[in-house]
Protein backbone atom coordinates (compact mmCIF):
# COMPACT_ATOMS: atom_id res chain seq x y z
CA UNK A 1 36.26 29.26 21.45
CA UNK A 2 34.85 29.38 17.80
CA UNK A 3 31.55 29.57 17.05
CA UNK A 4 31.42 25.90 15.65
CA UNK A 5 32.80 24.28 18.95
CA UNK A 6 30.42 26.19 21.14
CA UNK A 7 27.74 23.72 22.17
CA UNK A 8 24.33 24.31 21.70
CA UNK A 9 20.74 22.85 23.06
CA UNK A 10 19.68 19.52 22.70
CA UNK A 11 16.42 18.60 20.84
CA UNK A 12 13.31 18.13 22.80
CA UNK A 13 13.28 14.50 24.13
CA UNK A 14 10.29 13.02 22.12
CA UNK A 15 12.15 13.39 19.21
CA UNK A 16 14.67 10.37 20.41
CA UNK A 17 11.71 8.25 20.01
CA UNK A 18 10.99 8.97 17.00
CA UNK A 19 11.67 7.38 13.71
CA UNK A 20 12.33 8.19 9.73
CA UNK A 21 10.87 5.64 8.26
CA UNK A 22 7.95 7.71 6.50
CA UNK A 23 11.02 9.72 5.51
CA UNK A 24 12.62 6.61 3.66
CA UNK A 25 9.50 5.04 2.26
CA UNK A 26 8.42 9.14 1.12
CA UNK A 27 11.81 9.09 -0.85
CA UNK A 28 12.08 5.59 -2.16
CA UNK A 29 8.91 6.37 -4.19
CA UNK A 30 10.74 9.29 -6.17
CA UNK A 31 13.73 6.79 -7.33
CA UNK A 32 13.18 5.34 -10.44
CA UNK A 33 15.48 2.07 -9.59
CA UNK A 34 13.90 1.14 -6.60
CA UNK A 35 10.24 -0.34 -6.47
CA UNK A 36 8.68 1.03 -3.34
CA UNK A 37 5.56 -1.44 -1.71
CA UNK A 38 6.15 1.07 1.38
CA UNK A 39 3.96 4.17 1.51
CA UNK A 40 0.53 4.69 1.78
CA UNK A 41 -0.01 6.51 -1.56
CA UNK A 42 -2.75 6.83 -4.43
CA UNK A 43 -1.47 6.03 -8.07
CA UNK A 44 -0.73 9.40 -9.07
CA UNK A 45 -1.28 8.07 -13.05
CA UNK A 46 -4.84 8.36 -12.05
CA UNK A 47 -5.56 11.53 -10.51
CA UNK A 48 -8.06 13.74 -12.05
CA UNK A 49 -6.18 16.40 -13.32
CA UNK A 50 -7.89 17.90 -16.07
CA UNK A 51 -10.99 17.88 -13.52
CA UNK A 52 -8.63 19.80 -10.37
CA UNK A 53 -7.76 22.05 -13.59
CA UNK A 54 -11.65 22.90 -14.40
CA UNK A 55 -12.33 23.58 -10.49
CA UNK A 56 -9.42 25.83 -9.79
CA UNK A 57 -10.84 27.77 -12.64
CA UNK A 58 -14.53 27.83 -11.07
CA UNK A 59 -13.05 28.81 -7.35
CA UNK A 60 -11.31 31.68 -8.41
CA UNK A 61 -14.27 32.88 -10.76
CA UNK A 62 -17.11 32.39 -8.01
CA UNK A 63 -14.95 33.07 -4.63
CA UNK A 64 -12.21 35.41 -6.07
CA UNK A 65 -10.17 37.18 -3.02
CA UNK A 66 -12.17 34.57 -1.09
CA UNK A 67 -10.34 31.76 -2.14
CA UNK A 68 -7.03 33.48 -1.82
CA UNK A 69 -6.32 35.25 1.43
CA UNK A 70 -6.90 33.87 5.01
CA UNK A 71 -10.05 32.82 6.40
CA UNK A 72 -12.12 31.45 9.36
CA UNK A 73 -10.24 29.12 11.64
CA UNK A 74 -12.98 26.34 11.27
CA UNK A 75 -12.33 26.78 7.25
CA UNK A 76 -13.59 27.68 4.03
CA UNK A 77 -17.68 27.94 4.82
CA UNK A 78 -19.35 26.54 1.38
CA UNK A 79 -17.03 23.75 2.26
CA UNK A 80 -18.13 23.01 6.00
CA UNK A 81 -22.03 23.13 5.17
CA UNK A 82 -20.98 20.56 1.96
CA UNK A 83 -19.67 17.69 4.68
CA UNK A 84 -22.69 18.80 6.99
CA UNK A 85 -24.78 17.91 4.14
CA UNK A 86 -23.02 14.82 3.13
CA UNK A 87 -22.98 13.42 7.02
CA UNK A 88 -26.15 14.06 7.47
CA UNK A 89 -27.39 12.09 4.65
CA UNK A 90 -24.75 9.32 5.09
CA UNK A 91 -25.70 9.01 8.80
CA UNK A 92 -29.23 9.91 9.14
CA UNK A 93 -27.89 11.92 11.96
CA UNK A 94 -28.25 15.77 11.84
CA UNK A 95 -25.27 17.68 11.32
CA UNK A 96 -24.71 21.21 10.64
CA UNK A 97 -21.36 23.43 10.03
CA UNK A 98 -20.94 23.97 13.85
CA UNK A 99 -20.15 19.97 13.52
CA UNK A 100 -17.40 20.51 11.34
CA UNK A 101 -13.89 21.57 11.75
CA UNK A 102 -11.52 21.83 8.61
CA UNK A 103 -8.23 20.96 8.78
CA UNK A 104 -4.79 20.27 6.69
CA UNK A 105 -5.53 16.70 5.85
CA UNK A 106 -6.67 14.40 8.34
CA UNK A 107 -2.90 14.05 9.90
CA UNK A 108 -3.39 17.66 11.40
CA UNK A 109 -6.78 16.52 13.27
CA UNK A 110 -5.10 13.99 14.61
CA UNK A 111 -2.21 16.14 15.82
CA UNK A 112 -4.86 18.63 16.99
CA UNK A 113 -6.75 15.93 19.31
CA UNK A 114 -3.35 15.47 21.13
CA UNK A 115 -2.54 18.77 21.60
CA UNK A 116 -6.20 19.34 23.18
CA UNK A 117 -6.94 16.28 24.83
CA UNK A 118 -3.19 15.07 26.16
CA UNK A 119 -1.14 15.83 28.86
CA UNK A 120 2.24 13.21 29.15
CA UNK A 121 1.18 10.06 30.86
CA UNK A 122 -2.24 10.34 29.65
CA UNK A 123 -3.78 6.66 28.50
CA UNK A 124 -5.02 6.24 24.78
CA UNK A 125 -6.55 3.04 23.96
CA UNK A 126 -5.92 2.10 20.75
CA UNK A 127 -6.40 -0.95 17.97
CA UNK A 128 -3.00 -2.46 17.82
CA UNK A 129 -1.42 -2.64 15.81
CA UNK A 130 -2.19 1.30 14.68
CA UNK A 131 -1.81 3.62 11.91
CA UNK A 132 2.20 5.27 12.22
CA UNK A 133 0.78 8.64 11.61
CA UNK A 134 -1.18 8.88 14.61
CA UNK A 135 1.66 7.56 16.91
CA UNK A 136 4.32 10.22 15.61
CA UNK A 137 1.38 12.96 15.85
CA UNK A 138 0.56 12.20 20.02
CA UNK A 139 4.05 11.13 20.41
CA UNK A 140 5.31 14.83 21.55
CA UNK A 141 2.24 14.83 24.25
CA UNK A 142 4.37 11.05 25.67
CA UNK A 143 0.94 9.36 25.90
CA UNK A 144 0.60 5.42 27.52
CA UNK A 145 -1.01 3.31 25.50
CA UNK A 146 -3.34 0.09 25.92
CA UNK A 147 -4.51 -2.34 22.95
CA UNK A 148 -8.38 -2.17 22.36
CA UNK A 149 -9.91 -5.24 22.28
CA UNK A 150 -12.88 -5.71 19.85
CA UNK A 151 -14.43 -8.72 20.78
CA UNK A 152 -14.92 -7.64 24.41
CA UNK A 153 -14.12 -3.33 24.85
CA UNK A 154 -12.94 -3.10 28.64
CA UNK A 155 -14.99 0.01 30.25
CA UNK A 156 -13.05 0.23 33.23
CA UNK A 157 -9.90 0.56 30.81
CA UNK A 158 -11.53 2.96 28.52
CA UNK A 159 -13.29 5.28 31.19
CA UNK A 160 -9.04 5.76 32.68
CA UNK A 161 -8.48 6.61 28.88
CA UNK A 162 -8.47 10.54 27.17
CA UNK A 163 -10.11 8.44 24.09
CA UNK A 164 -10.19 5.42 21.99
CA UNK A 165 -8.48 5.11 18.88
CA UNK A 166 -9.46 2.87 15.99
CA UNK A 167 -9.43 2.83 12.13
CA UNK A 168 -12.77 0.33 11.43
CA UNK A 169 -12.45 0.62 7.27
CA UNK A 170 -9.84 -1.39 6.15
CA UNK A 171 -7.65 -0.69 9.28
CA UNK A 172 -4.13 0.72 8.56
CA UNK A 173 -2.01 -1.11 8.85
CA UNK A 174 -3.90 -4.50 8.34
CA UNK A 175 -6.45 -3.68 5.86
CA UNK A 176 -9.22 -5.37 8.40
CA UNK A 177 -12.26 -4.38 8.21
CA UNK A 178 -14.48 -4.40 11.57
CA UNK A 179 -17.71 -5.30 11.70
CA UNK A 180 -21.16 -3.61 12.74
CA UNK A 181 -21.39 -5.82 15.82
CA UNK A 182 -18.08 -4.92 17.05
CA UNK A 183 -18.31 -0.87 15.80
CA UNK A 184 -21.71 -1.18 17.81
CA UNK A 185 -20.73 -2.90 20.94
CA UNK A 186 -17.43 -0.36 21.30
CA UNK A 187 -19.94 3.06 21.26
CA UNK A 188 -21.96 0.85 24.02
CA UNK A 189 -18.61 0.64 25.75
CA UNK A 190 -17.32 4.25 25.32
CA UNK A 191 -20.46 5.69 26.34
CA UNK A 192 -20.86 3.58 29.03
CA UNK A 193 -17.33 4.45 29.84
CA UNK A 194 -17.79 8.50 29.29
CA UNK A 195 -15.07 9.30 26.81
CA UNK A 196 -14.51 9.66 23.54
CA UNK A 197 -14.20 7.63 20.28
CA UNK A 198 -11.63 9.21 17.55
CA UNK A 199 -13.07 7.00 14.43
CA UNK A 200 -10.33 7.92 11.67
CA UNK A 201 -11.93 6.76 8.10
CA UNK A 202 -9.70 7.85 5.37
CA UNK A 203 -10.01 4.71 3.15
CA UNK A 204 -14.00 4.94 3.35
CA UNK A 205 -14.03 5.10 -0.24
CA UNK A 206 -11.65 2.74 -1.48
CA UNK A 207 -14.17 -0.58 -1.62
CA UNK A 208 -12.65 -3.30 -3.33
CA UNK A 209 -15.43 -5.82 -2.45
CA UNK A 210 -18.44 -4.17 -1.67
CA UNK A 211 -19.12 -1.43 1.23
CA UNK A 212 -18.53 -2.14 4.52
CA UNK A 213 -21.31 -0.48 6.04
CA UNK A 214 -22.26 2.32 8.51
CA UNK A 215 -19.34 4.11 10.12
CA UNK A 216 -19.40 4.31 14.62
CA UNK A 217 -20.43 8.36 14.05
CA UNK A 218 -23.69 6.49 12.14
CA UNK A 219 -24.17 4.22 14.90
CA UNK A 220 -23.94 7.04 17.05
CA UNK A 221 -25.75 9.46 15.02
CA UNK A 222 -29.01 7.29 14.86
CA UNK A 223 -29.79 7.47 18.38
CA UNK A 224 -30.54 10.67 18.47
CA UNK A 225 -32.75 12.88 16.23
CA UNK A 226 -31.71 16.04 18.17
CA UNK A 227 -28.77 18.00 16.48
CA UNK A 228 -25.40 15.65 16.72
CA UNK A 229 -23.15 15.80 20.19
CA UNK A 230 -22.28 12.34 20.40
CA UNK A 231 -18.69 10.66 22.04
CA UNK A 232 -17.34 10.18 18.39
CA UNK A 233 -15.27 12.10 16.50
CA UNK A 234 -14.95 11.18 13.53
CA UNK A 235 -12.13 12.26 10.84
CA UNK A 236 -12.11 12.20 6.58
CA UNK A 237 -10.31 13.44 4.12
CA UNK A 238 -9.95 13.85 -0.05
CA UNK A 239 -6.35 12.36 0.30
CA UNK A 240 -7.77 9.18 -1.00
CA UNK A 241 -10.93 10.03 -2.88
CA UNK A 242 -9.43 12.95 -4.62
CA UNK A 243 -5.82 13.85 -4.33
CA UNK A 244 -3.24 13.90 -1.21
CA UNK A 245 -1.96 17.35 -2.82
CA UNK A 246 -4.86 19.26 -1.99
CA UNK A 247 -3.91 18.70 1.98
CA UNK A 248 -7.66 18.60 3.02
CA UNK A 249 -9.26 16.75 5.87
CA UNK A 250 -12.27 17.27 8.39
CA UNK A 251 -13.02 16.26 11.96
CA UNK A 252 -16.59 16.05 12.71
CA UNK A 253 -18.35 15.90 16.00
CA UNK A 254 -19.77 17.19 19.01
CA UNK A 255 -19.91 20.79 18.68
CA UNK A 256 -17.90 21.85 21.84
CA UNK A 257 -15.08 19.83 21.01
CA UNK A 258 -15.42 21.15 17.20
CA UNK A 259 -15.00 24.36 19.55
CA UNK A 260 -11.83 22.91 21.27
CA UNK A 261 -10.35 21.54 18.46
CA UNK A 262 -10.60 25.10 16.50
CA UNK A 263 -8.89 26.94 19.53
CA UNK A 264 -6.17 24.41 18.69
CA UNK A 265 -5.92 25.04 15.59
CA UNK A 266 -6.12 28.76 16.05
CA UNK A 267 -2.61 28.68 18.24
CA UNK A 268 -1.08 26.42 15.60
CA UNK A 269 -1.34 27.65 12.20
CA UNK A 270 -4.60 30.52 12.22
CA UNK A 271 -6.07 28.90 9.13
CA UNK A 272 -5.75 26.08 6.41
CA UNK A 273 -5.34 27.29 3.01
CA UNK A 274 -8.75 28.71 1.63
CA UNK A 275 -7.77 28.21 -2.28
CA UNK A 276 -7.30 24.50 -1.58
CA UNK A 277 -10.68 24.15 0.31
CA UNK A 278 -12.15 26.36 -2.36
CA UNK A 279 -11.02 23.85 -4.87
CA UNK A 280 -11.90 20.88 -3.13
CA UNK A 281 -15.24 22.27 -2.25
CA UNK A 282 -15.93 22.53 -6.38
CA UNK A 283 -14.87 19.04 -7.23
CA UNK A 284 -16.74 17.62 -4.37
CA UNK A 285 -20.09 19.77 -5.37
CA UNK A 286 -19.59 18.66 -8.47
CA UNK A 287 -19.15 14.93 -7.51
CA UNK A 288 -15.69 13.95 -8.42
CA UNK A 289 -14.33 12.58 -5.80
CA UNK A 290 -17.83 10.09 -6.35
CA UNK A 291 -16.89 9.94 -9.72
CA UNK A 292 -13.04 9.28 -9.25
CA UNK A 293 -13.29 6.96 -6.03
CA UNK A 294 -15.80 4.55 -8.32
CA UNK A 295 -13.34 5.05 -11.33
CA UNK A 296 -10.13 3.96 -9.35
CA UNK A 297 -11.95 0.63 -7.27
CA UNK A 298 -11.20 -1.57 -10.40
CA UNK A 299 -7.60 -0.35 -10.73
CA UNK A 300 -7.15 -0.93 -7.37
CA UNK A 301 -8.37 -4.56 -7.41
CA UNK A 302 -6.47 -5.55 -9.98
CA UNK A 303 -3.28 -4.26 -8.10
CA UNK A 304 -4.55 -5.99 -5.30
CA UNK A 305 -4.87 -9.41 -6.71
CA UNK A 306 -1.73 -9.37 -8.28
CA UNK A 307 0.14 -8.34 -4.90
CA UNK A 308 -1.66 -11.79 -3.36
CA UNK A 309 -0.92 -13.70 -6.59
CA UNK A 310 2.59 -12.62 -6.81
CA UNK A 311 2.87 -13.37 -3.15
CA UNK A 312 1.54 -16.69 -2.97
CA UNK A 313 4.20 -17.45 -5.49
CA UNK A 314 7.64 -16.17 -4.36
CA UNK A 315 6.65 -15.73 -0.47
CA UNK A 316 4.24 -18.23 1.32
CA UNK A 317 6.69 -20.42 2.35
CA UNK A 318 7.80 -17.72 5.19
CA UNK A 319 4.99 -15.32 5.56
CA UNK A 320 1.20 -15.89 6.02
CA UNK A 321 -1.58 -13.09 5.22
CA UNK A 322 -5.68 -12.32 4.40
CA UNK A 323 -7.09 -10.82 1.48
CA UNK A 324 -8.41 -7.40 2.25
CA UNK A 325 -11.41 -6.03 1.05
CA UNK A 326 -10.90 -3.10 0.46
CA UNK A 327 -7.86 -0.04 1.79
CA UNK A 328 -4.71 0.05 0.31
CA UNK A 329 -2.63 -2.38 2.15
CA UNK A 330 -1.98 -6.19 2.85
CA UNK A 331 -0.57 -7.15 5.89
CA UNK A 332 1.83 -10.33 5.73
CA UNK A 333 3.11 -12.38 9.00
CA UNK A 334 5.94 -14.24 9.53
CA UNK A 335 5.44 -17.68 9.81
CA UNK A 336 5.87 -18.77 12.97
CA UNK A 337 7.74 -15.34 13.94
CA UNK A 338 10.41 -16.74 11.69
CA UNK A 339 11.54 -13.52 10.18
CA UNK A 340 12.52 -10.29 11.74
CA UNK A 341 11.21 -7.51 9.58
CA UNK A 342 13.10 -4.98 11.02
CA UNK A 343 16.48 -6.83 9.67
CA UNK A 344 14.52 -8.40 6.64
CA UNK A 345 14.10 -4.21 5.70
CA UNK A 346 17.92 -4.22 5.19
CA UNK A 347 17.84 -6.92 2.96
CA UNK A 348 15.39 -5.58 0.98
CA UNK A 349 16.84 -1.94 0.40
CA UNK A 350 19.89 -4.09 -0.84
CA UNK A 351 17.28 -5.45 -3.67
CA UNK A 352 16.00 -2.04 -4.10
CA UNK A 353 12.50 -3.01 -2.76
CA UNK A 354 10.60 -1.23 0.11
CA UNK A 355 8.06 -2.39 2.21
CA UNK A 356 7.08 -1.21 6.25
CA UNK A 357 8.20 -3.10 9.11
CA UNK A 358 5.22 -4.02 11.56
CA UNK A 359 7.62 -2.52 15.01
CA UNK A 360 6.90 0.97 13.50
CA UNK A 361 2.78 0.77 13.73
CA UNK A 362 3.63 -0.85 17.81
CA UNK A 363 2.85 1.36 21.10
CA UNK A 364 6.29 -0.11 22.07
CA UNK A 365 8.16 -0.61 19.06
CA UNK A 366 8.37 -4.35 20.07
CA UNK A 367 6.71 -6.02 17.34
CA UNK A 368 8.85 -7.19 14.05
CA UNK A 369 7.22 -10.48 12.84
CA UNK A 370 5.25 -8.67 10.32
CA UNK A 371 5.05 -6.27 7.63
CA UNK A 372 3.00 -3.38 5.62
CA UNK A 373 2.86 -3.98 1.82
CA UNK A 374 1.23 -1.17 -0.84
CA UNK A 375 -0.60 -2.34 -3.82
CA UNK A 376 -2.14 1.15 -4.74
CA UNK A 377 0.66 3.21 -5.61
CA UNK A 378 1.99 0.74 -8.59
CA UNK A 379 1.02 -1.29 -11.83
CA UNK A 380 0.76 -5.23 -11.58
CA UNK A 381 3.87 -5.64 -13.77
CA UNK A 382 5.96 -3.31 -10.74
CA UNK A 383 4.51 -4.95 -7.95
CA UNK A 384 5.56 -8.33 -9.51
CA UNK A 385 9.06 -6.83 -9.76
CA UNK A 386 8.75 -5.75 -6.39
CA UNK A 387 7.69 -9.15 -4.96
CA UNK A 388 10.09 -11.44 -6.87
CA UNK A 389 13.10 -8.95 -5.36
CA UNK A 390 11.32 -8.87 -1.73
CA UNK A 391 11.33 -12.54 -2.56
CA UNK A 392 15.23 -12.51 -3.14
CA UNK A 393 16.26 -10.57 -0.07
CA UNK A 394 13.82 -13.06 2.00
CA UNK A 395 16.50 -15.54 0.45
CA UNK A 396 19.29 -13.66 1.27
CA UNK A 397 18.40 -13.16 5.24
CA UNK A 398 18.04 -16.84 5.54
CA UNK A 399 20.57 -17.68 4.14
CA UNK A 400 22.41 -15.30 6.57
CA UNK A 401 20.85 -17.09 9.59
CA UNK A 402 21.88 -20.82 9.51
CA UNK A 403 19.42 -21.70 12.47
CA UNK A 404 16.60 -20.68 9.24
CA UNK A 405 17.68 -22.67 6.91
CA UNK A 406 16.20 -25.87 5.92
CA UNK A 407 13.19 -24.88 8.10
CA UNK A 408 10.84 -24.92 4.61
């Protein structure tokens, strides 16, 4: 027998569950001749290069060898006592570096919660629907799942549960943004309950209509003037306020789980890379990502109205959908449950158009009467491109399905 016919192990079973669709909308936004309202990305026209340029220069000049070899597992110091800082005043909690653990982007906290908090079977309760990236990073630990509920948390539900899951600031993947009554009344719950809260915040800083107030770890932080070891954990990044290059994100919390969490990290990859956190550490002492975030919000409305202008034009008649105020996404609905999104995708790459179906941000994969649409990543003129040809292959799958047609 040759080498070649000689069979080999299978992949580990989690991976069967798994799906590629980051993988396709990742790609689609490097082809010129498709127009891709998929991925959750910044418009790269506007990142502040000249700025990254100047603070590379002053991280190498003040941190030298510092800034290029490894480092601590919790991260680049300067860095950690920065967020502290920041927290603290953004809170009025009291926060110090022992509250902060820094990680590669946000997506690796979240990977490092599952690998310290879940053993398969465990119960996550979660907003639903619920950001992809979190459901691929547990998905290896085979977690159950139950849907939070908002208007009425269920203690006896979340004291059976590892944590609680949720994504308050312009949620993605429906741009919703919870209120203070709600945030409040689910810490009640998950203290009441005795577990934890995993607040994930990356689009803090993308406020299209105004700020939407204080975060849970705020709420949680102002009950106590005593040094911070509350149930929430919350996680941030520069991916949004800066630049996604950069690969830098933070979990802050309770300092024994900050412990946990950097044990994690230790047995997966020692340290994060101390030149990036050196650099971000110099744009954000400097203010940039302040500077930048407030630069990009009128940008980003623009693109935003024109998605929901563009929409109302060439795809009410099927789909249905709210305005967010701020995040990067708007969420449309099939009418009715009219459409399935998962086939309406096919159509769509056949117009060279990309958008997310909703059954890939579903515990069960169930859900495909809905889908995720990007306005950050592209000008008004290519999102109204992109909407007139989603527009056509809406056309095109109705016409396919004669029990659709002359429904509108």
């Amino acid at each position: 027998m040759t080498s070649s016919n000689r069979s080999r192990p299978e992949r580990a079973q989690w991976l069967r569950s798994s799906n590629d669709i980051t993988q396709q909308f990742l790609a689609f936004g490097g082809r010129p001749d498709v127009v891709s309202l998929a991925g959750g990305l910044p418009a790269a026209e506007l990142y502040p290069i000249e700025a990254v340029k100047q603070a590379t220069r002053r991280a190498l000049e003040r941190h030298g060898s510092a800034a290029l070899e490894y480092g601590a597992v919790e991260g680049f110091p300067p860095l950690r006592d920065l967020i502290a800082a920041r927290i603290s005043a953004e809170t009025g909690g009291t926060f110090t570096a022992a509250n902060v653990l820094l990680t590669t982007g946000s997506m690796q906290a979240l990977d490092l919660l599952g690998k310290a908090l879940i053993d398969p079977g465990d119960l996550i309760v979660a907003q639903a629907p619920t950001y992809l990236g979190a459901l691929d990073a547990w998905r290896p630990r085979a977690p159950s799942y139950r849907k939070l509920d908002w208007q009425s948390p269920d203690r006896t539900l979340l004291a059976k549960a590892k944590f609680a899951y949720a994504v308050p600031n312009y949620s993605n993947p429906t741009g919703v943004l919870v209120s203070q009554e709600r945030r409040a009344a689910l810490l009640d719950a998950v203290r009441d309950a005795g577990t934890w809260l995993v607040e994930d915040d990356p689009y803090l800083t993308m406020q299209l209509d105004g700020p939407p107030g204080p975060s849970i770890l705020a709420h949680a932080a102002g009950r106590s003037r005593a040094a911070y070891d509350g149930p929430v954990i919350y996680l941030g990044t520069v991916s949004k306020s800066l630049v996604p290059g950069l690969r830098v994100g933070w979990a802050v919390g309770d300092p024994e789980m900050i412990r946990t969490l950097t044990l994690t990290k230790q047995a997966t990859d020692l340290s994060s890379s101390m030149f990036a956190q050196s650099v971000a550490f110099e744009l954000m002492r400097a203010g940039v990502d302040q500077e930048h975030s407030a630069s990009i919000v009128p940008v980003y409305r623009e693109r935003r109205d024109a998605l929901c202008s563009e929409a109302t034009r060439h795809l009410k008649d099927w789909f249905e959908w709210d305005v967010p105020s701020g995040g990067m996404f708007v969420w449309m609905r099939s009418r009715d449950g009219a459409i399935d999104t998962d086939e309406l995708y096919k159509f769509a790459v056949e117009e060279k158009v990309a958008f997310v179906p909703s059954s890939v941000f579903d515990f069960d994969g169930k859900d495909r009467t809905a889908m995720r649409v990007n306005f950050t990543r592209s000008s008004p003129e290519v999102i109204g491109e992109g909407v007139r040809r989603l527009g056509r292959a809406i056309e095109a799958y109705v016409s396919s399905r004669p029990q659709l047609k002359g429904r509108v």
